[in-house]
C-alpha atoms as a PDB file:
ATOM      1  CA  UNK A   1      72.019  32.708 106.242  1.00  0.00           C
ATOM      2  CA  UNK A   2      74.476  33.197 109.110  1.00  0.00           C
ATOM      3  CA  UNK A   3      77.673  31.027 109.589  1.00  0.00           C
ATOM      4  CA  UNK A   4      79.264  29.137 112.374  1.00  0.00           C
ATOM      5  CA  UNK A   5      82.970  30.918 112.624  1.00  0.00           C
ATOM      6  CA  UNK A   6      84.723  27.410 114.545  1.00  0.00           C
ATOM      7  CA  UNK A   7      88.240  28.456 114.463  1.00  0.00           C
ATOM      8  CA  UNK A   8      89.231  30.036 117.838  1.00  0.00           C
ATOM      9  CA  UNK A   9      91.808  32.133 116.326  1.00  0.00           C
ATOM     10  CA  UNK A  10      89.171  33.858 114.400  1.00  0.00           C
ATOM     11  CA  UNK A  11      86.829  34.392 116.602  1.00  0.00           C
ATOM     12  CA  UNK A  12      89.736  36.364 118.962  1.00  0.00           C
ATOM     13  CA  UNK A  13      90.243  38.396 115.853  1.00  0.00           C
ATOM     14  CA  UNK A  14      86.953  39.506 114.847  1.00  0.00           C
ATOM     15  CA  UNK A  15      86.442  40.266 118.827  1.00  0.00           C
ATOM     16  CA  UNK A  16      89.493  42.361 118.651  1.00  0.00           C
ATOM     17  CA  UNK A  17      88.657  44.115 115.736  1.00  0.00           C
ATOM     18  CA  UNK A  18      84.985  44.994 117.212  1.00  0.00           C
ATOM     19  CA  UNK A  19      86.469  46.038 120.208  1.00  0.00           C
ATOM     20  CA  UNK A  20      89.264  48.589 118.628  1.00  0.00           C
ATOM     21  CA  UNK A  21      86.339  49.756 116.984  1.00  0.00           C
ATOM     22  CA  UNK A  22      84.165  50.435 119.903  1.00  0.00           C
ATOM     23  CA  UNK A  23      87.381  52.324 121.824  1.00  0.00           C
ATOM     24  CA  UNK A  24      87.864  54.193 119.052  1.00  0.00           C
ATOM     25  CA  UNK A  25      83.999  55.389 118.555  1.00  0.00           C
ATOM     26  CA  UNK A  26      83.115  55.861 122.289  1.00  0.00           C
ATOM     27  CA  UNK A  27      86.100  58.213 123.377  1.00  0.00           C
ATOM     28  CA  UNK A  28      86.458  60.314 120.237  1.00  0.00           C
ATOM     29  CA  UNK A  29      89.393  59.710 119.206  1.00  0.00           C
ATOM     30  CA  UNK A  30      88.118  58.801 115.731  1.00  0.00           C
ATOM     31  CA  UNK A  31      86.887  62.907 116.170  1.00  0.00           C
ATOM     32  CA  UNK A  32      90.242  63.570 117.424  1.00  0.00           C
ATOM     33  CA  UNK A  33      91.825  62.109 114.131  1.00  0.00           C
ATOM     34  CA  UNK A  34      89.069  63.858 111.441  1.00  0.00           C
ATOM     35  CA  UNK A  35      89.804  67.057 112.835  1.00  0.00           C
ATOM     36  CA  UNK A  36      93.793  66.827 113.177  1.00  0.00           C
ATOM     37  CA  UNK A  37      93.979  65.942 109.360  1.00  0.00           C
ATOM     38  CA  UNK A  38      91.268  68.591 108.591  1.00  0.00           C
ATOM     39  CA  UNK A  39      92.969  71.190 110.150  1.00  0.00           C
ATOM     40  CA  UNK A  40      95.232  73.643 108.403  1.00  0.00           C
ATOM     41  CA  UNK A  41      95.446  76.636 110.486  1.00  0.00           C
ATOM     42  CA  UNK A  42      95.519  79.743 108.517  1.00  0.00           C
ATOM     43  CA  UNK A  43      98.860  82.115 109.639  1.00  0.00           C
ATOM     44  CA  UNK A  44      97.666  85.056 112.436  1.00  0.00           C
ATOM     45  CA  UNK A  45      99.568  87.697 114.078  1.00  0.00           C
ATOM     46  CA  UNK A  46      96.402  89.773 115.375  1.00  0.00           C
ATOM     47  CA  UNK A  47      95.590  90.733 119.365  1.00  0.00           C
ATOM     48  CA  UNK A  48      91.984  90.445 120.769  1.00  0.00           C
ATOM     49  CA  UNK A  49      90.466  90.182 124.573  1.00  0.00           C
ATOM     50  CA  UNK A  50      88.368  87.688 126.068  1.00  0.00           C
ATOM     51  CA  UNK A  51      85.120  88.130 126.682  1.00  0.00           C
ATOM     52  CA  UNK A  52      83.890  85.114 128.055  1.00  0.00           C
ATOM     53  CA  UNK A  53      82.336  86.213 131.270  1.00  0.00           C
ATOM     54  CA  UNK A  54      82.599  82.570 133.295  1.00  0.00           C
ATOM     55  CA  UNK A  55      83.750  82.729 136.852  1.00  0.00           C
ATOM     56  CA  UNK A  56      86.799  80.205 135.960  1.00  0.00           C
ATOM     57  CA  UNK A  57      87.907  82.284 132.689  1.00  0.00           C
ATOM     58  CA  UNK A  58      88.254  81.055 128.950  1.00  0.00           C
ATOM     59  CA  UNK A  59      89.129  77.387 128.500  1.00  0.00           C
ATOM     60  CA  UNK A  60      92.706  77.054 126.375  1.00  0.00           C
ATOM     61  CA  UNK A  61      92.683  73.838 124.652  1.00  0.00           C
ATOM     62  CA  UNK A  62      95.251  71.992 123.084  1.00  0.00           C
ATOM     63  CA  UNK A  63      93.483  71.876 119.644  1.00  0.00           C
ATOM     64  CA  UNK A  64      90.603  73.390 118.068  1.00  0.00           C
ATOM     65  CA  UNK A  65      87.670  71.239 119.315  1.00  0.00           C
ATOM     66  CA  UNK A  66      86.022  71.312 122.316  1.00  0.00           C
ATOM     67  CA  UNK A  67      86.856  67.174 123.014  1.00  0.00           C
ATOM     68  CA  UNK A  68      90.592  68.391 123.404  1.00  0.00           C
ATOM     69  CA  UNK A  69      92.255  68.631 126.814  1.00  0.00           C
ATOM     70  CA  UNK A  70      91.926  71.878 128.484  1.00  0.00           C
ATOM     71  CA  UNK A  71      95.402  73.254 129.300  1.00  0.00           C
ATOM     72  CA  UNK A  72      94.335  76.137 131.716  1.00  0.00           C
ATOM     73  CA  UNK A  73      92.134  79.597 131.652  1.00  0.00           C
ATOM     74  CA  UNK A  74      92.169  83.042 130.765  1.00  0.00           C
ATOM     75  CA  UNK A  75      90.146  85.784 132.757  1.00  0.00           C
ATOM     76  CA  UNK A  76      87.391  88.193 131.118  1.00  0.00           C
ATOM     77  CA  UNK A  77      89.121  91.234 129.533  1.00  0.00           C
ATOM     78  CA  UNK A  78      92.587  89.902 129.389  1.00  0.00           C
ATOM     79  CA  UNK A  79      94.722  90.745 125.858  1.00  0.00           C
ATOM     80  CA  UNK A  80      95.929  87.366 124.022  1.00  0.00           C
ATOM     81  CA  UNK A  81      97.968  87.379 120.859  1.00  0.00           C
ATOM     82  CA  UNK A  82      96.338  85.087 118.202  1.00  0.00           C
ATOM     83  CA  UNK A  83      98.779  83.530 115.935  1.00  0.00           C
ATOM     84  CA  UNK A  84      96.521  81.112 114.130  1.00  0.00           C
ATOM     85  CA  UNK A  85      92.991  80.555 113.069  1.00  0.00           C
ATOM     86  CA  UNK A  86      91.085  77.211 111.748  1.00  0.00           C
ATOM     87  CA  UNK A  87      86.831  77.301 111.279  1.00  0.00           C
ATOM     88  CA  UNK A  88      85.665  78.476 114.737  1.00  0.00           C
ATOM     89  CA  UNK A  89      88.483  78.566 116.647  1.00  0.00           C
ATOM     90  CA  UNK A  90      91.966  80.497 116.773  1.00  0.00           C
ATOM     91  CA  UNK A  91      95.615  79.928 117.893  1.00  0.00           C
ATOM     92  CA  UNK A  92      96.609  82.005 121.153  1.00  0.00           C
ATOM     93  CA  UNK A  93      99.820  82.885 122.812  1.00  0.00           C
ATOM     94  CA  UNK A  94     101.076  85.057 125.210  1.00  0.00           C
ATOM     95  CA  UNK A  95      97.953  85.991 127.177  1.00  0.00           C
ATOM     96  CA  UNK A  96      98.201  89.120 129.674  1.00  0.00           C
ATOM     97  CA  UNK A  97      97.281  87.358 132.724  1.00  0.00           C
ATOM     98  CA  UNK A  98      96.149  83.643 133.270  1.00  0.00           C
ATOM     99  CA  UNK A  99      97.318  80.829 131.273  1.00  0.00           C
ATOM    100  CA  UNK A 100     100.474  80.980 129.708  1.00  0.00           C
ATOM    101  CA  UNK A 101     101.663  78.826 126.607  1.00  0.00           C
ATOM    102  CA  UNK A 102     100.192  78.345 123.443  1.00  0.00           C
ATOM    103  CA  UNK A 103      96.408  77.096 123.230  1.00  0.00           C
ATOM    104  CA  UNK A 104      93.216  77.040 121.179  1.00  0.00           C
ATOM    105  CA  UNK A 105      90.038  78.939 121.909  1.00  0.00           C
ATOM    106  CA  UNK A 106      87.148  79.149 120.362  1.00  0.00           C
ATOM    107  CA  UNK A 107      86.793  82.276 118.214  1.00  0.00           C
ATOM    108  CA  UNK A 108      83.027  83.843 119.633  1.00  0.00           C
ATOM    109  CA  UNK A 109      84.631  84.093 123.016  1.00  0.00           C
ATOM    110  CA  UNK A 110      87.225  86.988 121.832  1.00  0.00           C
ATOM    111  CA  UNK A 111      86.509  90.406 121.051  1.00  0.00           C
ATOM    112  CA  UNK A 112      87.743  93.098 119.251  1.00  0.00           C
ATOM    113  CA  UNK A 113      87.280  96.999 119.213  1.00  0.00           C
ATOM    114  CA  UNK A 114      87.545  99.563 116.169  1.00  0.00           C
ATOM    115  CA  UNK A 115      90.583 101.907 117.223  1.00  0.00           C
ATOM    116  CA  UNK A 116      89.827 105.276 114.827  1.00  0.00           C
ATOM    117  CA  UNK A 117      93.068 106.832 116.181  1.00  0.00           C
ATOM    118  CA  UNK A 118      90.845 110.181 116.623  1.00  0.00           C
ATOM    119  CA  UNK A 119      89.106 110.082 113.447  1.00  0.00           C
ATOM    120  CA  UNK A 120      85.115 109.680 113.633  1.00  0.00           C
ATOM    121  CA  UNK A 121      85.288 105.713 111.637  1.00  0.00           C
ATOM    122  CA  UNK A 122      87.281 102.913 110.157  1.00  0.00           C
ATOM    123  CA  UNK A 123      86.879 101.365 107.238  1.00  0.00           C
ATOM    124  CA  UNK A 124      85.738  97.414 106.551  1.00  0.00           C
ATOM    125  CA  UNK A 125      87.259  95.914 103.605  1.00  0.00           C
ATOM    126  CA  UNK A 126      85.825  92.971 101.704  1.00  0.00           C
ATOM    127  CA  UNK A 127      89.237  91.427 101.248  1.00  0.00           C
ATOM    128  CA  UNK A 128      92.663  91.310 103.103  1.00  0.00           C
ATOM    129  CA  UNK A 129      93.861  94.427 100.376  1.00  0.00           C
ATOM    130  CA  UNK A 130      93.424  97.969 101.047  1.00  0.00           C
ATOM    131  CA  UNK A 131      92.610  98.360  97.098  1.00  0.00           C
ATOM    132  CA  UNK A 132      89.487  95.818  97.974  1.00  0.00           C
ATOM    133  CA  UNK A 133      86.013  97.068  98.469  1.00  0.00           C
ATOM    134  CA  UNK A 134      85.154  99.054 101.066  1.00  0.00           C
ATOM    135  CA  UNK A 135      81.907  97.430 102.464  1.00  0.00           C
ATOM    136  CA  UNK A 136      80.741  99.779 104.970  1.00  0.00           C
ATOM    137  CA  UNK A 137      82.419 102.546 107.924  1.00  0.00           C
ATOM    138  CA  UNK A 138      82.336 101.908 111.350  1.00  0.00           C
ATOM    139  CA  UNK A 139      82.528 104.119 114.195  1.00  0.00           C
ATOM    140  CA  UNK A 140      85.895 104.395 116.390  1.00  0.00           C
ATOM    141  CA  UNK A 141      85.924 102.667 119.264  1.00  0.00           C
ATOM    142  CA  UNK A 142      83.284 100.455 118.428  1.00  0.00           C
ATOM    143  CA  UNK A 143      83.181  96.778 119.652  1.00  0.00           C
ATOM    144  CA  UNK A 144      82.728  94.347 116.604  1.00  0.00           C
ATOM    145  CA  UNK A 145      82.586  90.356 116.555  1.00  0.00           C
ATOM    146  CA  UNK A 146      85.393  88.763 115.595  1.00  0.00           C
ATOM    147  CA  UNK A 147      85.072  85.599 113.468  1.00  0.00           C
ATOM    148  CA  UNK A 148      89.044  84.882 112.503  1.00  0.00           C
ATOM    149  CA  UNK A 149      91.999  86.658 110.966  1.00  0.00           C
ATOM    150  CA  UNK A 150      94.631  86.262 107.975  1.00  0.00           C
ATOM    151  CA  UNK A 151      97.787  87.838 108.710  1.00  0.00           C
ATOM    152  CA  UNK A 152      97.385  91.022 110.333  1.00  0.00           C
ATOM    153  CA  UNK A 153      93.693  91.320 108.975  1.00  0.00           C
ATOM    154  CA  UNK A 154      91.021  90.272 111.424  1.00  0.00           C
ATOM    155  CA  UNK A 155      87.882  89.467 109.888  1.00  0.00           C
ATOM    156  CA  UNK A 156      84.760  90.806 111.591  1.00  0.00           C
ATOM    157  CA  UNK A 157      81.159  91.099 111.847  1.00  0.00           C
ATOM    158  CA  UNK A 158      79.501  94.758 112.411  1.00  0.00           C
ATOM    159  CA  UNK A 159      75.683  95.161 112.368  1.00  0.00           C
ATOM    160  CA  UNK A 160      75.092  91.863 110.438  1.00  0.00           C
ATOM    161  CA  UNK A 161      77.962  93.556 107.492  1.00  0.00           C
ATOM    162  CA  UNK A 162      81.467  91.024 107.622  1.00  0.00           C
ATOM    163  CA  UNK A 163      84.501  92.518 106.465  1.00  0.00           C
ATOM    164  CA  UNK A 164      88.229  92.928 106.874  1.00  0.00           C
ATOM    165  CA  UNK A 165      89.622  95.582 109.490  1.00  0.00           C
ATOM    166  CA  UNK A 166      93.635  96.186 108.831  1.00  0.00           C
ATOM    167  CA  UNK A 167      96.097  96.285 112.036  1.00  0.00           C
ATOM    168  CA  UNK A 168      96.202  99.607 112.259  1.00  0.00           C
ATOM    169  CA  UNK A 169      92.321  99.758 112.848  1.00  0.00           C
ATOM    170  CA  UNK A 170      92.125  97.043 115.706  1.00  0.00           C
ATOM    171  CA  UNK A 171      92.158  97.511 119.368  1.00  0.00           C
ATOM    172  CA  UNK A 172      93.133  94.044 121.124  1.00  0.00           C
ATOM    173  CA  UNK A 173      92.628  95.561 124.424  1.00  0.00           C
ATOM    174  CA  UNK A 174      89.485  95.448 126.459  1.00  0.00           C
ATOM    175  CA  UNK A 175      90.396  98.605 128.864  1.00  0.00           C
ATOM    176  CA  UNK A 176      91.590 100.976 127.117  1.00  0.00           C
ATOM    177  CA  UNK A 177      90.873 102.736 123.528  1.00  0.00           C
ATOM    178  CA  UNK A 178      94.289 101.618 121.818  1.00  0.00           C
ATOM    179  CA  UNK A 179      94.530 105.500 120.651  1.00  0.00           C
END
């Protein structure tokens, strides 16, 4: 049974209402809001490279979704300090070359490399604590995918085996062996 709504008043209401609604659907900002209150980053103090190889560098966005406004680029191989992390994506400052500020990329376009400081391998720890399990050796100067960080940790991916690599076994730098 449907009914007649005769007041004028109330029909510019429920109008208004449906159209706040729609705004709010069709440009995301309802995404926008979701992911701003989901979003604790997790502290960072880590370096990495980009590896993203497109022509017009690594998008920096001003949060951690890719429906966020893109703030400027940062060309393959260049060192960025990452200062946050949240899911997929980290926090970035101070970038070698290319954009400068403070931004948010999106975690699988960084890398990382094993440093070894002339020994033959690293260790990969199953938690941010030396003490923690050692869950496998990699080789120095080996590139590894990096999936986020916790404090000075970075946490990594190495033949299909995640772990923990401390600071002092990272290389942030695409160029050069960090040794």
């Amino acid at each position: 049974m449907t009914r007649k709504v005769k007041n004028p008043a109330s029909i510019l209401v429920i109008r208004l209402a449906f159209s706040c609604i729609s705004v709010i659907l069709n440009t995301g900002i309802a995404h926008r809001i979701a992911l701003a209150k989901s979003i604790d980053p997790q502290k960072c103090d880590i370096f990495a490279y980009v590896t993203d190889t497109d022509p017009q560098g690594l998008n920096v966005r001003s949060g951690a979704s890719t429906n966020n406004t893109i703030l400027g680029q940062i060309p393959i191989n260049e060192t960025v300090q990452v200062i946050g992390a949240a899911r997929n994506w980290v926090q970035i400052t101070n970038a070698s070359d290319g954009f400068q500020g403070t931004g948010w990329v999106s975690v699988p376009k960084l890398g990382l490399t094993t440093r070894g400081y002339g020994t033959n391998s690293v260790d990969l720890y199953a938690s941010t604590n030396q003490q923690s399990l050692k869950v496998r050796r990699i080789p120095a100067n080996t590139v590894v995918k990096l999936l986020g960080c916790q404090g000075d940790w970075a946490q990594v991916e190495y033949q299909g085996v995640k772990g923990w690599l401390t600071r002092e076994d990272q290389c942030g730098a695409a160029l050069t062996t960090c040794s």
